[in-house]
C-alpha atoms as a PDB file:
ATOM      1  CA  UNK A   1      79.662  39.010   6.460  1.00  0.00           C
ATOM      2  CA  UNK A   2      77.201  37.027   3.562  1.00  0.00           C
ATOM      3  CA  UNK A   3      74.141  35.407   3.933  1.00  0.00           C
ATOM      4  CA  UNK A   4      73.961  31.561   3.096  1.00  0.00           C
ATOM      5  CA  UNK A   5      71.639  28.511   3.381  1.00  0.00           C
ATOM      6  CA  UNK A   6      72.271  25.235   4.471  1.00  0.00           C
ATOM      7  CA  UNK A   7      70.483  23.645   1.468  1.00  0.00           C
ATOM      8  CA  UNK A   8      69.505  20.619   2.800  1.00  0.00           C
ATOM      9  CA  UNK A   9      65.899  21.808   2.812  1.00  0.00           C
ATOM     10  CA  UNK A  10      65.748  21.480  -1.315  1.00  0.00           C
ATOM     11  CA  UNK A  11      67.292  17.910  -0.793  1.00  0.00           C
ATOM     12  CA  UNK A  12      64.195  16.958  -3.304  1.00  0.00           C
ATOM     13  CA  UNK A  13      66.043  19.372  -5.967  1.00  0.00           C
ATOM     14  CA  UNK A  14      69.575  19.118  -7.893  1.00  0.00           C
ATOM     15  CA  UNK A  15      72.547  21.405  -6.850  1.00  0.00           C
ATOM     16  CA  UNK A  16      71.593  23.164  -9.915  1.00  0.00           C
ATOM     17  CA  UNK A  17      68.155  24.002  -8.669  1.00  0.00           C
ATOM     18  CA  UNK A  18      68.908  24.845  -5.747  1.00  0.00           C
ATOM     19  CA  UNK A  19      71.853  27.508  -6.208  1.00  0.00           C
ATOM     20  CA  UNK A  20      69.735  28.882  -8.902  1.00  0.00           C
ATOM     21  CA  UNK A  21      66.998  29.788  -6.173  1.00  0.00           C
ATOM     22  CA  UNK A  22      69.315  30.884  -3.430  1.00  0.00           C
ATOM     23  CA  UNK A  23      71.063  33.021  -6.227  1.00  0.00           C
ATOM     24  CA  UNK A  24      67.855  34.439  -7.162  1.00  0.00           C
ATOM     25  CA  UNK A  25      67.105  35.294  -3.443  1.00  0.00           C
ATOM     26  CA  UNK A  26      70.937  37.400  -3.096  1.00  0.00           C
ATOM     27  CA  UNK A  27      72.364  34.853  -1.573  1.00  0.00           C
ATOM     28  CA  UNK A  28      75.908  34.126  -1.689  1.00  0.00           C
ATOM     29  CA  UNK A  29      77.221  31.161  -0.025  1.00  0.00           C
ATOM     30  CA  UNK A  30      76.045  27.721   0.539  1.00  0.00           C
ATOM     31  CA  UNK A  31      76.246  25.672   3.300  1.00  0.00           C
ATOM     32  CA  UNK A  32      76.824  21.807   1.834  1.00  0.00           C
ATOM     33  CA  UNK A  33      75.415  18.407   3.304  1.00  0.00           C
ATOM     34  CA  UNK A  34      77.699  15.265   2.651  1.00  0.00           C
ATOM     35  CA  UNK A  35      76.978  12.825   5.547  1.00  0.00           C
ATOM     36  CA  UNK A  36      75.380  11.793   8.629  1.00  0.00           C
ATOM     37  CA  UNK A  37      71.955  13.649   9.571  1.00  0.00           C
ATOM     38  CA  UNK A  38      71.735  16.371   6.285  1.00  0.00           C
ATOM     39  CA  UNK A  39      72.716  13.647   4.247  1.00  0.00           C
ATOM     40  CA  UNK A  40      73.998  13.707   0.535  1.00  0.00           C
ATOM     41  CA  UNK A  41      71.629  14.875  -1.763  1.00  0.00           C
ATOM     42  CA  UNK A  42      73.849  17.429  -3.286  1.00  0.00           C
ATOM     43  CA  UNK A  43      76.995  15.987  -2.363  1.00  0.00           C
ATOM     44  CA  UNK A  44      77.773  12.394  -2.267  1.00  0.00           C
ATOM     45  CA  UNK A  45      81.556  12.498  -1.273  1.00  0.00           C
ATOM     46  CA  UNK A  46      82.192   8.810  -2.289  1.00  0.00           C
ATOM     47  CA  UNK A  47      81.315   9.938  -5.969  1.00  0.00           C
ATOM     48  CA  UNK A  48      83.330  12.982  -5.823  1.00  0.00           C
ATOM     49  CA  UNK A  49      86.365  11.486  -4.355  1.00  0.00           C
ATOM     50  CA  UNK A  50      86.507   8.496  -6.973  1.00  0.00           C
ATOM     51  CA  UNK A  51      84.859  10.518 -10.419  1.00  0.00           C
ATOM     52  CA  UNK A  52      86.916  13.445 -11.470  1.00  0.00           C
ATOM     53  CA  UNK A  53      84.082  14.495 -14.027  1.00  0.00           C
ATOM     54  CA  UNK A  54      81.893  14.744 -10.986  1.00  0.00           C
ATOM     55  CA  UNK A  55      83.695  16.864  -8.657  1.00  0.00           C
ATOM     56  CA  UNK A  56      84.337  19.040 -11.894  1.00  0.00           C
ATOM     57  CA  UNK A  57      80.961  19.714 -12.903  1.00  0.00           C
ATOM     58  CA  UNK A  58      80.362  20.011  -8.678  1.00  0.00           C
ATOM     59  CA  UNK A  59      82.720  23.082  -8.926  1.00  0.00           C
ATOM     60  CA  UNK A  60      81.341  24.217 -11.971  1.00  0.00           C
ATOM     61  CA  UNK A  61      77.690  24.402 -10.821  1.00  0.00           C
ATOM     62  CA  UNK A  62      78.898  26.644  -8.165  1.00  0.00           C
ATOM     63  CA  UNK A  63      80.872  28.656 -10.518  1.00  0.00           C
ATOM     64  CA  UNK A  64      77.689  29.311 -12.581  1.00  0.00           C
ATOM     65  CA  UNK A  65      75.771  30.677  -9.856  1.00  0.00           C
ATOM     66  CA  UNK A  66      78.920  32.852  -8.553  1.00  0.00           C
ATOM     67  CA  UNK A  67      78.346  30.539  -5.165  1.00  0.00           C
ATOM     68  CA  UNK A  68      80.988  29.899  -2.784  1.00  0.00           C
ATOM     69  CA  UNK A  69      80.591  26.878   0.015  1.00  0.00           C
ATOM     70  CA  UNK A  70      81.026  27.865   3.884  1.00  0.00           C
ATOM     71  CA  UNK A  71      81.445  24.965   4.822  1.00  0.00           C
ATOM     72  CA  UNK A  72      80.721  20.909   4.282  1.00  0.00           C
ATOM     73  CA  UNK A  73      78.316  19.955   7.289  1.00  0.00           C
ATOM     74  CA  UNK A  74      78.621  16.654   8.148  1.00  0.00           C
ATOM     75  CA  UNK A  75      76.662  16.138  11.965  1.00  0.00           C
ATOM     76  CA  UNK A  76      76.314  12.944  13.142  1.00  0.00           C
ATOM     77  CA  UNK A  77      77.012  10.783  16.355  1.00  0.00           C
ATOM     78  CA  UNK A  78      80.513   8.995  16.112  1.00  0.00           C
ATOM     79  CA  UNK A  79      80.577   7.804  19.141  1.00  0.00           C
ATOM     80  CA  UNK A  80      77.215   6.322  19.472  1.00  0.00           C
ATOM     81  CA  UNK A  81      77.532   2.910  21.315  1.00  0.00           C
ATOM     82  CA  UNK A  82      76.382   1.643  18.998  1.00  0.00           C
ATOM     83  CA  UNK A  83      79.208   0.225  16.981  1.00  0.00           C
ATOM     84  CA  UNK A  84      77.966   0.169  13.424  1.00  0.00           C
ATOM     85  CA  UNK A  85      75.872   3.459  13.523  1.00  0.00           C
ATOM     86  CA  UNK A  86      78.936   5.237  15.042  1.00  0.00           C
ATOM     87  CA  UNK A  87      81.296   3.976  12.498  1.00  0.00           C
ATOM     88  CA  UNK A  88      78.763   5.016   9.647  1.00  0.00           C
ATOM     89  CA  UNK A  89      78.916   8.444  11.347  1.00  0.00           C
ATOM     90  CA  UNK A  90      82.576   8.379  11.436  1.00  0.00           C
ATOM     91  CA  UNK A  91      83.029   7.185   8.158  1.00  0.00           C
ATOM     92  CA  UNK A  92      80.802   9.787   6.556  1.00  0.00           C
ATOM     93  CA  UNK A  93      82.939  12.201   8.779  1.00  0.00           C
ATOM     94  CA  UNK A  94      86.163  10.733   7.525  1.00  0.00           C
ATOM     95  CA  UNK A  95      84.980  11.300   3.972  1.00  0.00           C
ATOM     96  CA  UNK A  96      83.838  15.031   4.551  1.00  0.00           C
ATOM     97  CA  UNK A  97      87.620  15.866   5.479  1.00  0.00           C
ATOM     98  CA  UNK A  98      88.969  14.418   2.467  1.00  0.00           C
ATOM     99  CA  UNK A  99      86.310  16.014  -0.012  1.00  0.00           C
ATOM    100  CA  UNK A 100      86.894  18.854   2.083  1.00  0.00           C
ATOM    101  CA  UNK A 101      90.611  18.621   1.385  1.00  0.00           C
ATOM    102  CA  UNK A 102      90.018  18.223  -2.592  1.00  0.00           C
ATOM    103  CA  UNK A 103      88.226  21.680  -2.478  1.00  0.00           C
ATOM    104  CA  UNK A 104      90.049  23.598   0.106  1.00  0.00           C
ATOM    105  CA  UNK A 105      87.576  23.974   2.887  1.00  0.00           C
ATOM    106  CA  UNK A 106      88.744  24.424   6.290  1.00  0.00           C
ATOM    107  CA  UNK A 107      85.946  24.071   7.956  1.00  0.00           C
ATOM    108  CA  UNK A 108      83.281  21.071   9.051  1.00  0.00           C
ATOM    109  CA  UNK A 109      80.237  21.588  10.916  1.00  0.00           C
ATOM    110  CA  UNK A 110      79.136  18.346  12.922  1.00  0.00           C
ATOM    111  CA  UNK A 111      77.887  17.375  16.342  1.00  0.00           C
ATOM    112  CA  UNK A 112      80.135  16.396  19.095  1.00  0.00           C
ATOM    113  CA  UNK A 113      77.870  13.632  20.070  1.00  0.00           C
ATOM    114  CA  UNK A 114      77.161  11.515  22.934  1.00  0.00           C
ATOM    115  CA  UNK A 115      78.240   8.388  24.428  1.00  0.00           C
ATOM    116  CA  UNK A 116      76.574   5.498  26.247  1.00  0.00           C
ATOM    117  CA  UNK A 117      76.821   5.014  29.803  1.00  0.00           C
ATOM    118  CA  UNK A 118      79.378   2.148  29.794  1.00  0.00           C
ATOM    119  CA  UNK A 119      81.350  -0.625  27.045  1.00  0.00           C
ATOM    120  CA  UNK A 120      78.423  -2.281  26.937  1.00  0.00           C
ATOM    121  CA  UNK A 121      75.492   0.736  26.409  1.00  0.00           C
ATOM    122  CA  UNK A 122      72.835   0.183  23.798  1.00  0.00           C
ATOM    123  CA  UNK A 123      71.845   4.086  23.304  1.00  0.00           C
ATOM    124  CA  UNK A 124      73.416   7.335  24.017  1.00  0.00           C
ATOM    125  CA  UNK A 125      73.119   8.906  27.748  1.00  0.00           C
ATOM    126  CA  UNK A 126      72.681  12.847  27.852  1.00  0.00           C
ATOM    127  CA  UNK A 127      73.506  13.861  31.198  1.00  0.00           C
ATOM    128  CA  UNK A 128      71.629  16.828  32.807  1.00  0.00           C
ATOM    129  CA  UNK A 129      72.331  16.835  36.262  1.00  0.00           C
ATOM    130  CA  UNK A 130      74.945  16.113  39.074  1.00  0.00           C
ATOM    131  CA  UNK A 131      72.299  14.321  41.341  1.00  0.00           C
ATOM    132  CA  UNK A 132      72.335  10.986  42.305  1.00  0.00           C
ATOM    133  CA  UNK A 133      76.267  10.656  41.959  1.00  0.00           C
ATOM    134  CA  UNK A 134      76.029   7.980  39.519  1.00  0.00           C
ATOM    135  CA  UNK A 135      75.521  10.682  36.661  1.00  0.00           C
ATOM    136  CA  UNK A 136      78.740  12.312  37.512  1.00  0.00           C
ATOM    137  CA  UNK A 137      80.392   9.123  36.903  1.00  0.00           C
ATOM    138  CA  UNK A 138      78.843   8.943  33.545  1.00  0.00           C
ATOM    139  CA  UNK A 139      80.005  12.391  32.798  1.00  0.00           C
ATOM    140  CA  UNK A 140      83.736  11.338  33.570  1.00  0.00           C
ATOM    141  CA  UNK A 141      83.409   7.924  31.420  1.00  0.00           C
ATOM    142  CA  UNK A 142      82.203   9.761  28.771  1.00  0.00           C
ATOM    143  CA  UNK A 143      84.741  12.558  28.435  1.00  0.00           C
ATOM    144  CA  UNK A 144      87.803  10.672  29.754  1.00  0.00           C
ATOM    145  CA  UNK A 145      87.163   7.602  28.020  1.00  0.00           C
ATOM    146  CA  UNK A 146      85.482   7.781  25.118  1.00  0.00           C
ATOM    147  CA  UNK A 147      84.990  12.136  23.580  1.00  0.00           C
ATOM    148  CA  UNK A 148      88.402  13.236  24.477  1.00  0.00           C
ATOM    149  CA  UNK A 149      90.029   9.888  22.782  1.00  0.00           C
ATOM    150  CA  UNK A 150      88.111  10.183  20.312  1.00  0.00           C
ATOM    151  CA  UNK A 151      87.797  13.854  19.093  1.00  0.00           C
ATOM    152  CA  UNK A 152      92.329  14.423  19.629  1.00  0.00           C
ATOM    153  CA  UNK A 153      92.752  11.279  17.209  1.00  0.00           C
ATOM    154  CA  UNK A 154      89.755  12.886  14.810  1.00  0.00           C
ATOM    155  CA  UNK A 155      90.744  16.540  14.856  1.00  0.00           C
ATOM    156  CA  UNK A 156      94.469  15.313  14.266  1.00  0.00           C
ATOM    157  CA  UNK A 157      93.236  13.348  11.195  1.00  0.00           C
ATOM    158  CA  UNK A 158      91.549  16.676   9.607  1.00  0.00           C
ATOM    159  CA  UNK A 159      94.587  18.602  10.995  1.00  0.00           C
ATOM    160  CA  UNK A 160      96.618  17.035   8.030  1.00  0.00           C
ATOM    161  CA  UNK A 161      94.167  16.874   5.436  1.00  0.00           C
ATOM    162  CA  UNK A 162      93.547  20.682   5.930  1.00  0.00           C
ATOM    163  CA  UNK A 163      90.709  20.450   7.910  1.00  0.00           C
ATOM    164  CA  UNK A 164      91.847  23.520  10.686  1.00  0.00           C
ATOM    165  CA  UNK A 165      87.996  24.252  11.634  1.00  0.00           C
ATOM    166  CA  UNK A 166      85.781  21.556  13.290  1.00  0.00           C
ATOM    167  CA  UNK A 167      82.747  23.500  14.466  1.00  0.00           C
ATOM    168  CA  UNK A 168      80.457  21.617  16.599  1.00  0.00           C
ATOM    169  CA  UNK A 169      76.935  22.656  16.922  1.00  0.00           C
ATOM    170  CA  UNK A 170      75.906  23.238  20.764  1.00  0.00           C
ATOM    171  CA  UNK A 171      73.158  21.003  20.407  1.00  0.00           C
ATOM    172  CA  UNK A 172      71.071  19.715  23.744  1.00  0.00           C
ATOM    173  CA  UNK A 173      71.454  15.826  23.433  1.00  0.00           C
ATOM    174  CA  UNK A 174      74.863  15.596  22.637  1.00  0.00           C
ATOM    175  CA  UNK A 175      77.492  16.225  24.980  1.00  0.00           C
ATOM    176  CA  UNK A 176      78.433  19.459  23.443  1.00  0.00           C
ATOM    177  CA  UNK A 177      75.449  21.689  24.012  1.00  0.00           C
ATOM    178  CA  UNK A 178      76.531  25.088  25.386  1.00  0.00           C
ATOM    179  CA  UNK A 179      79.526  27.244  25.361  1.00  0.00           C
ATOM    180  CA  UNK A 180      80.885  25.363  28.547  1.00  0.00           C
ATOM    181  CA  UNK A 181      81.356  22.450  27.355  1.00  0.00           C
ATOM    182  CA  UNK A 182      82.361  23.595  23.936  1.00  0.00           C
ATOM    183  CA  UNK A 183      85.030  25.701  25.532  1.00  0.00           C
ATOM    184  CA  UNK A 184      85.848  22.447  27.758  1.00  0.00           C
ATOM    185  CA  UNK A 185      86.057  20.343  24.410  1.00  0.00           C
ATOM    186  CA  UNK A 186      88.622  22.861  22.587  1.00  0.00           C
ATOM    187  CA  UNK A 187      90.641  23.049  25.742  1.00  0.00           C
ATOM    188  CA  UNK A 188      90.907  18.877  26.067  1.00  0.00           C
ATOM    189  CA  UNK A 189      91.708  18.622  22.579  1.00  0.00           C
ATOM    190  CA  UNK A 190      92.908  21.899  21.000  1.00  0.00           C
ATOM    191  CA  UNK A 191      91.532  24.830  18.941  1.00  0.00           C
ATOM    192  CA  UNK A 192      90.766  23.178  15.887  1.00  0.00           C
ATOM    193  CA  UNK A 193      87.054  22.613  17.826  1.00  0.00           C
ATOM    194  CA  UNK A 194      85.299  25.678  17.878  1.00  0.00           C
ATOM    195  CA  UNK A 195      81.442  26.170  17.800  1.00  0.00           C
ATOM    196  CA  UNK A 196      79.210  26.152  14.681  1.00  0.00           C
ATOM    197  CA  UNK A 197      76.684  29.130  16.409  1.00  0.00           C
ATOM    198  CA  UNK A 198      73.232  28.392  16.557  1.00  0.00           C
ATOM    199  CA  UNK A 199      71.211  30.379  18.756  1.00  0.00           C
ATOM    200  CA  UNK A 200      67.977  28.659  18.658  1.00  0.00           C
ATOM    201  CA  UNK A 201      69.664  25.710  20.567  1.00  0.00           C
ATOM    202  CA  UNK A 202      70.821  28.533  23.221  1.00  0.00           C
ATOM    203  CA  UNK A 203      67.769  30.683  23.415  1.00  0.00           C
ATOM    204  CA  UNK A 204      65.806  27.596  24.790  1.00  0.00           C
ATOM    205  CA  UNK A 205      68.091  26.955  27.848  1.00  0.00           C
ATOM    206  CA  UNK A 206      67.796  30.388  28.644  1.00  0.00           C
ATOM    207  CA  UNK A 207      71.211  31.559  27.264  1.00  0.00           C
ATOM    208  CA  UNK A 208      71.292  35.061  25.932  1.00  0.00           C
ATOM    209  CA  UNK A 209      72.750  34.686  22.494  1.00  0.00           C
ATOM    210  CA  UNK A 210      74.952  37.977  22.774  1.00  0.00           C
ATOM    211  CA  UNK A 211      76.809  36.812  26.063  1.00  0.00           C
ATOM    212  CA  UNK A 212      77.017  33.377  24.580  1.00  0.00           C
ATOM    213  CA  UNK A 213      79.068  35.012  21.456  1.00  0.00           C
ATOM    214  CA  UNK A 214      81.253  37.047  23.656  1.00  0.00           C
ATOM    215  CA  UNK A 215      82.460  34.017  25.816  1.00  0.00           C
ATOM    216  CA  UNK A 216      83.277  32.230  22.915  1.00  0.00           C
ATOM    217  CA  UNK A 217      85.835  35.029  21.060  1.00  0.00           C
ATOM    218  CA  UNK A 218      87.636  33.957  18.895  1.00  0.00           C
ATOM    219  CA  UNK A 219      86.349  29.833  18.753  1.00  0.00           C
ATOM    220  CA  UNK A 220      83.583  30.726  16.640  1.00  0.00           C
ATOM    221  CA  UNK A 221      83.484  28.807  12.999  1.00  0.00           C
ATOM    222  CA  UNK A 222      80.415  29.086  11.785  1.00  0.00           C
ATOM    223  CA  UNK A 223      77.475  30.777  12.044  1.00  0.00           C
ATOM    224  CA  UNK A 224      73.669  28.782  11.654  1.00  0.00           C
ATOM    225  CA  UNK A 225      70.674  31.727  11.524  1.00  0.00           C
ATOM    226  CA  UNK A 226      67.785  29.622  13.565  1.00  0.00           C
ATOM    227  CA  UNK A 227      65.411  31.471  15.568  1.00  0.00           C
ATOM    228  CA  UNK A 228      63.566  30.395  18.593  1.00  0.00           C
ATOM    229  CA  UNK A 229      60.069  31.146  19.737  1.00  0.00           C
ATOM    230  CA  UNK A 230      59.227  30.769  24.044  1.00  0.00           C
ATOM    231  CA  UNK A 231      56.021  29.717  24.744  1.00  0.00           C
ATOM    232  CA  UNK A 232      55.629  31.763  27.808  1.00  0.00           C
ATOM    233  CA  UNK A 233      52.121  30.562  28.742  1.00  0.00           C
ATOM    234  CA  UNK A 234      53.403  26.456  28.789  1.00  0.00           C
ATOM    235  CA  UNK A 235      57.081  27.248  29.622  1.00  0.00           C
ATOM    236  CA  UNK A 236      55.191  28.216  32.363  1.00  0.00           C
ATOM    237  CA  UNK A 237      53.090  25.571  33.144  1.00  0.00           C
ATOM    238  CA  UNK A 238      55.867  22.868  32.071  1.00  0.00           C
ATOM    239  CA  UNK A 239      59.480  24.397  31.820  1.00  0.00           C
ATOM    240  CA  UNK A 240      61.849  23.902  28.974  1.00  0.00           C
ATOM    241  CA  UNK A 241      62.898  20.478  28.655  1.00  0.00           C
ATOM    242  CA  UNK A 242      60.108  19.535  26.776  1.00  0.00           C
ATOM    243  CA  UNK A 243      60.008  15.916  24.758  1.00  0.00           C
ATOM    244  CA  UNK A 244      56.737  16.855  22.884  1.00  0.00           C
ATOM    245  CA  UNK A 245      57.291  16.056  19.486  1.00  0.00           C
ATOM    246  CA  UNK A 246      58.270  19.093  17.570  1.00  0.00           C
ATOM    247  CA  UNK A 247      54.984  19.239  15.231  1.00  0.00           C
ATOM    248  CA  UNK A 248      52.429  19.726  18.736  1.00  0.00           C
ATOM    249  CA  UNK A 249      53.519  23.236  18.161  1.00  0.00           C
ATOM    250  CA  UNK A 250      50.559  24.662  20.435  1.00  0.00           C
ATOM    251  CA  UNK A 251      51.671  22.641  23.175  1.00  0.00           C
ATOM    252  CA  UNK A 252      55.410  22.026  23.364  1.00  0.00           C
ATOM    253  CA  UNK A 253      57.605  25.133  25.708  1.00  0.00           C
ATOM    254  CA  UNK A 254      59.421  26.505  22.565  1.00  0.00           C
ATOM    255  CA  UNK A 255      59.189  25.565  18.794  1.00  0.00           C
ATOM    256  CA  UNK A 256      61.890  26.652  16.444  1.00  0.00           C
ATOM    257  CA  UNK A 257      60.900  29.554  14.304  1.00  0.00           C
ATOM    258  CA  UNK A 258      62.490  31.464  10.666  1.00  0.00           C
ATOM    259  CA  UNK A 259      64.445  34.746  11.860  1.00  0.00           C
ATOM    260  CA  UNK A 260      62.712  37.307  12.989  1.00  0.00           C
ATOM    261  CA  UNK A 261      59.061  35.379  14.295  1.00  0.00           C
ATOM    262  CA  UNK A 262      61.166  34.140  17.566  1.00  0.00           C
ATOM    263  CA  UNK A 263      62.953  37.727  18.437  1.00  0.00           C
ATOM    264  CA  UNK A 264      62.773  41.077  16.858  1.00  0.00           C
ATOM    265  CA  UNK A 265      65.261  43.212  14.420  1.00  0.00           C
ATOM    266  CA  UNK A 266      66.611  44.200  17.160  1.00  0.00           C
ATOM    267  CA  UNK A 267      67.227  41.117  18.768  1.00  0.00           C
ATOM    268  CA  UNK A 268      69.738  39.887  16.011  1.00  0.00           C
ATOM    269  CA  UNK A 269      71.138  43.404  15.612  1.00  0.00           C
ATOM    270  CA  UNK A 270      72.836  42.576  18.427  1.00  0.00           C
ATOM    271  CA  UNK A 271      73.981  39.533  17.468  1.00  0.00           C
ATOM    272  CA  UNK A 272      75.411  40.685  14.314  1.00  0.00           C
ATOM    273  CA  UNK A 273      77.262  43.445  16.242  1.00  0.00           C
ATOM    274  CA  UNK A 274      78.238  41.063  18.495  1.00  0.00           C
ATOM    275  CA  UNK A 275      80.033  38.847  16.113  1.00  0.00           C
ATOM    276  CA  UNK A 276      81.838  41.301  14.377  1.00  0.00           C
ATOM    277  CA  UNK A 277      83.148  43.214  17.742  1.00  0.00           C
ATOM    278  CA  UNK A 278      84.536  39.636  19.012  1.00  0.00           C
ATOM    279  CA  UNK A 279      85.780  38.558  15.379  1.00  0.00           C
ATOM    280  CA  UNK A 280      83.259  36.475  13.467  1.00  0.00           C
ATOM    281  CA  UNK A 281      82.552  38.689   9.921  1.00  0.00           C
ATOM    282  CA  UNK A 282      81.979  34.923   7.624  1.00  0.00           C
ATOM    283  CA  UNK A 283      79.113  33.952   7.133  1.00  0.00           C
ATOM    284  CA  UNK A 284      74.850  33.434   8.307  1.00  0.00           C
ATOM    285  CA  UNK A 285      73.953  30.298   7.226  1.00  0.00           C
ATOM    286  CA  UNK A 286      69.947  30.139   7.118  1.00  0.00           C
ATOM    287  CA  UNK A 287      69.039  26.826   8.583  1.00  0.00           C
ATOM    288  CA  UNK A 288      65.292  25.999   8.223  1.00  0.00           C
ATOM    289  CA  UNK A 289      63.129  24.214  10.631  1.00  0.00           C
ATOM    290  CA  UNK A 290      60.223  26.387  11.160  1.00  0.00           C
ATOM    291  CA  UNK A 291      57.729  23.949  11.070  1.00  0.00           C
ATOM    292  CA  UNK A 292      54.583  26.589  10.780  1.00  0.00           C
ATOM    293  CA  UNK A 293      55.873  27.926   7.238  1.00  0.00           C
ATOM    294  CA  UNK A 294      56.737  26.083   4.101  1.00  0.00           C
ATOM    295  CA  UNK A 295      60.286  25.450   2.850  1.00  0.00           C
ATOM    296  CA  UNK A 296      59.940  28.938   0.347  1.00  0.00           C
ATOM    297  CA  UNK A 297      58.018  31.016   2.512  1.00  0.00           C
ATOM    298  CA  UNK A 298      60.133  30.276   5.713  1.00  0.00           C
ATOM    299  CA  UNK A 299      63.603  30.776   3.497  1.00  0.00           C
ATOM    300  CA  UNK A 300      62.244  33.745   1.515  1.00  0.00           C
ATOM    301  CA  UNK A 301      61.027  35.350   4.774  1.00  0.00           C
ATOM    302  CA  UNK A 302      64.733  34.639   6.691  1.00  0.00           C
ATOM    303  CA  UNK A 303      66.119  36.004   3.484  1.00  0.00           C
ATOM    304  CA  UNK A 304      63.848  39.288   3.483  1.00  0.00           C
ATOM    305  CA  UNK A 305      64.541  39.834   7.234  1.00  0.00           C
ATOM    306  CA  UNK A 306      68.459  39.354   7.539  1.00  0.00           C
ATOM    307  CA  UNK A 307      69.152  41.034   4.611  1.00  0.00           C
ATOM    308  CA  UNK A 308      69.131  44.563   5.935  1.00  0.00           C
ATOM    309  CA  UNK A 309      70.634  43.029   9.360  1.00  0.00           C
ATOM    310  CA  UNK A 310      74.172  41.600   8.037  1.00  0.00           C
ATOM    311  CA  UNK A 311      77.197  44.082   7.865  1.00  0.00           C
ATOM    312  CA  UNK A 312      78.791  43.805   4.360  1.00  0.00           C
ATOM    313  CA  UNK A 313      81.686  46.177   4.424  1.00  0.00           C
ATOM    314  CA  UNK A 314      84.638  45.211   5.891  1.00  0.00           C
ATOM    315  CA  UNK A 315      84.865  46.730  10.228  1.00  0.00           C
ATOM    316  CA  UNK A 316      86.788  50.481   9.794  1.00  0.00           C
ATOM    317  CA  UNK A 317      90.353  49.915  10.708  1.00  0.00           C
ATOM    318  CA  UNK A 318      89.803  53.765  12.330  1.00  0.00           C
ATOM    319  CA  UNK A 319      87.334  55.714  13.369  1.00  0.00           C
ATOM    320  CA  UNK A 320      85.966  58.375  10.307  1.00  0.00           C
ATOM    321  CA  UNK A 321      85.026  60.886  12.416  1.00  0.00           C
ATOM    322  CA  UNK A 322      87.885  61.252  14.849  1.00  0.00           C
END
């Protein structure tokens, strides 16, 4: 397994820059943004595609710094009802696959997103419960009419431009959100959708990363190292679904956290053997959103603490003691 960053969080510094720091810190591959919510500070596909000088001294820069990409991340809503932000979504999306293509990447980490309620919806509709029946009729719209459509005509698209891995990030807001409906995404539409693993997204619903990992063998993509801290004392008082905004840290039921201030060593230990006993040996992509550190103290801090974590070596093909 390596350690990576999603570098997004330098979007103020060039590529340059910013593999020169990750480089410095031991890190070895870098998770890119090219569209949609990381956006395209270091990679602006619509250059790259159209200015071979461009995409050469792209490949270069990574050259230099002995960096390797794990990906092209690319989350957005496609399906958002509303018609113009969903087809800038998709159209970033569409351009990710075909960069993507250029470089040999398989894989693109995105968001499956969410749908309105009907033709005519304004704004998305997350569905949470069963209760009054109306929301199960949502739930059926959404998936029959509009995700599963959608997703088998997408996925078929990056099927032939060499896109094999679309890796959606279980992400509370978008229909996709936990293994469950992950797994019920890859079974509607096929196992090029697998799951872009971030356990800070699962830790808050009260799913235990390590069982998440093992229900998933073998449809994990991608791996994003996020951290989550429970607030016991207002968790509670107020329970998880919390719409605080994310900077009332004192208040809100769980604030995202670097690796290693929401659970212990041991904690993601497990995780990492849990990865490599049901397959996954690519990569930890540091994501950072811990709002109570700065950008370098919260990356060099991740860094410090997976570090010793991650399992280099290849898994024994035997046992050297039997």
């Amino acid at each position: 397994m390596e350690l990576g960053v999603l570098t997004n969080l330098y979007a103020s510094k060039s590529l340059d820059e910013t593999l020169s720091i990750l480089h410095g810190m031991g890190v070895t591959m870098a998770e890119i943004g090219c569209g949609g919510y990381p956006g395209k500070a270091h990679c602006d596909p619509k250059v790259l595609l159209n200015d071979d000088a461009a995409l050469a001294e792209f490949k270069a820069t990574f050259e230099k710094y002995d960096m390797k990409i794990s990906c092209l991340s690319c989350h957005g809503n496609a399906v958002h009802p509303d018609k113009a932000i969903a087809k800038a979504f998709h159209d970033d999306f569409v351009d990710a696959v075909l960069l993507a293509e250029k470089l040999g990447i398989d894989t693109i980490v995105t968001f499956s997103g969410c749908p309105g309620d009907h033709e005519g919806a304004k704004y998305p509709n997350w569905v949470t419960c069963p209760w009054p029946d109306d929301y199960l009729a949502i739930l059926e719209w959404q998936w029959n009419e509009v995700l599963i459509p959608y997703w088998k005509e997408t996925a078929a698209f990056a099927k032939a431009h060499g896109v094999t891995k679309i890796a959606f990030e279980m992400h509370p807001g978008f229909a996709v959100y936990n293994p469950e409906t992950l797994m019920k995404m890859r079974a509607a539409v096929g196992d090029v959708i697998g799951a872009n693993f971030d356990p800070s997204h699962l830790i808050w619903q009260g799913i235990e990363p390590v069982a998440a990992i093992r229900y998933l063998q073998g449809a994990i993509y991608h791996f994003h190292a996020k951290d989550t801290k429970i607030d016991k004392i207002n968790t509670a008082k107020i329970g998880v679904l919390d719409t605080k905004h994310y900077g009332d840290e004192l208040n809100r039921a769980w604030v995202f956290r670097a690796c290693g201030y929401g659970n212990d060593a041991t904690y993601w230990k497990e995780i990492v053997s849990a990865l490599r006993l049901t397959g996954y040996d690519k990569v930890m992509s540091i994501e950072h959103e811990d709002s109570l550190m700065s950008i370098d103290e919260g990356l060099t801090k991740a860094v410090d603490f997976l570090k010793p974590i991650l399992m280099y070596d290849p898994k024994p093909s035997g046992m050297a003691w039997a």
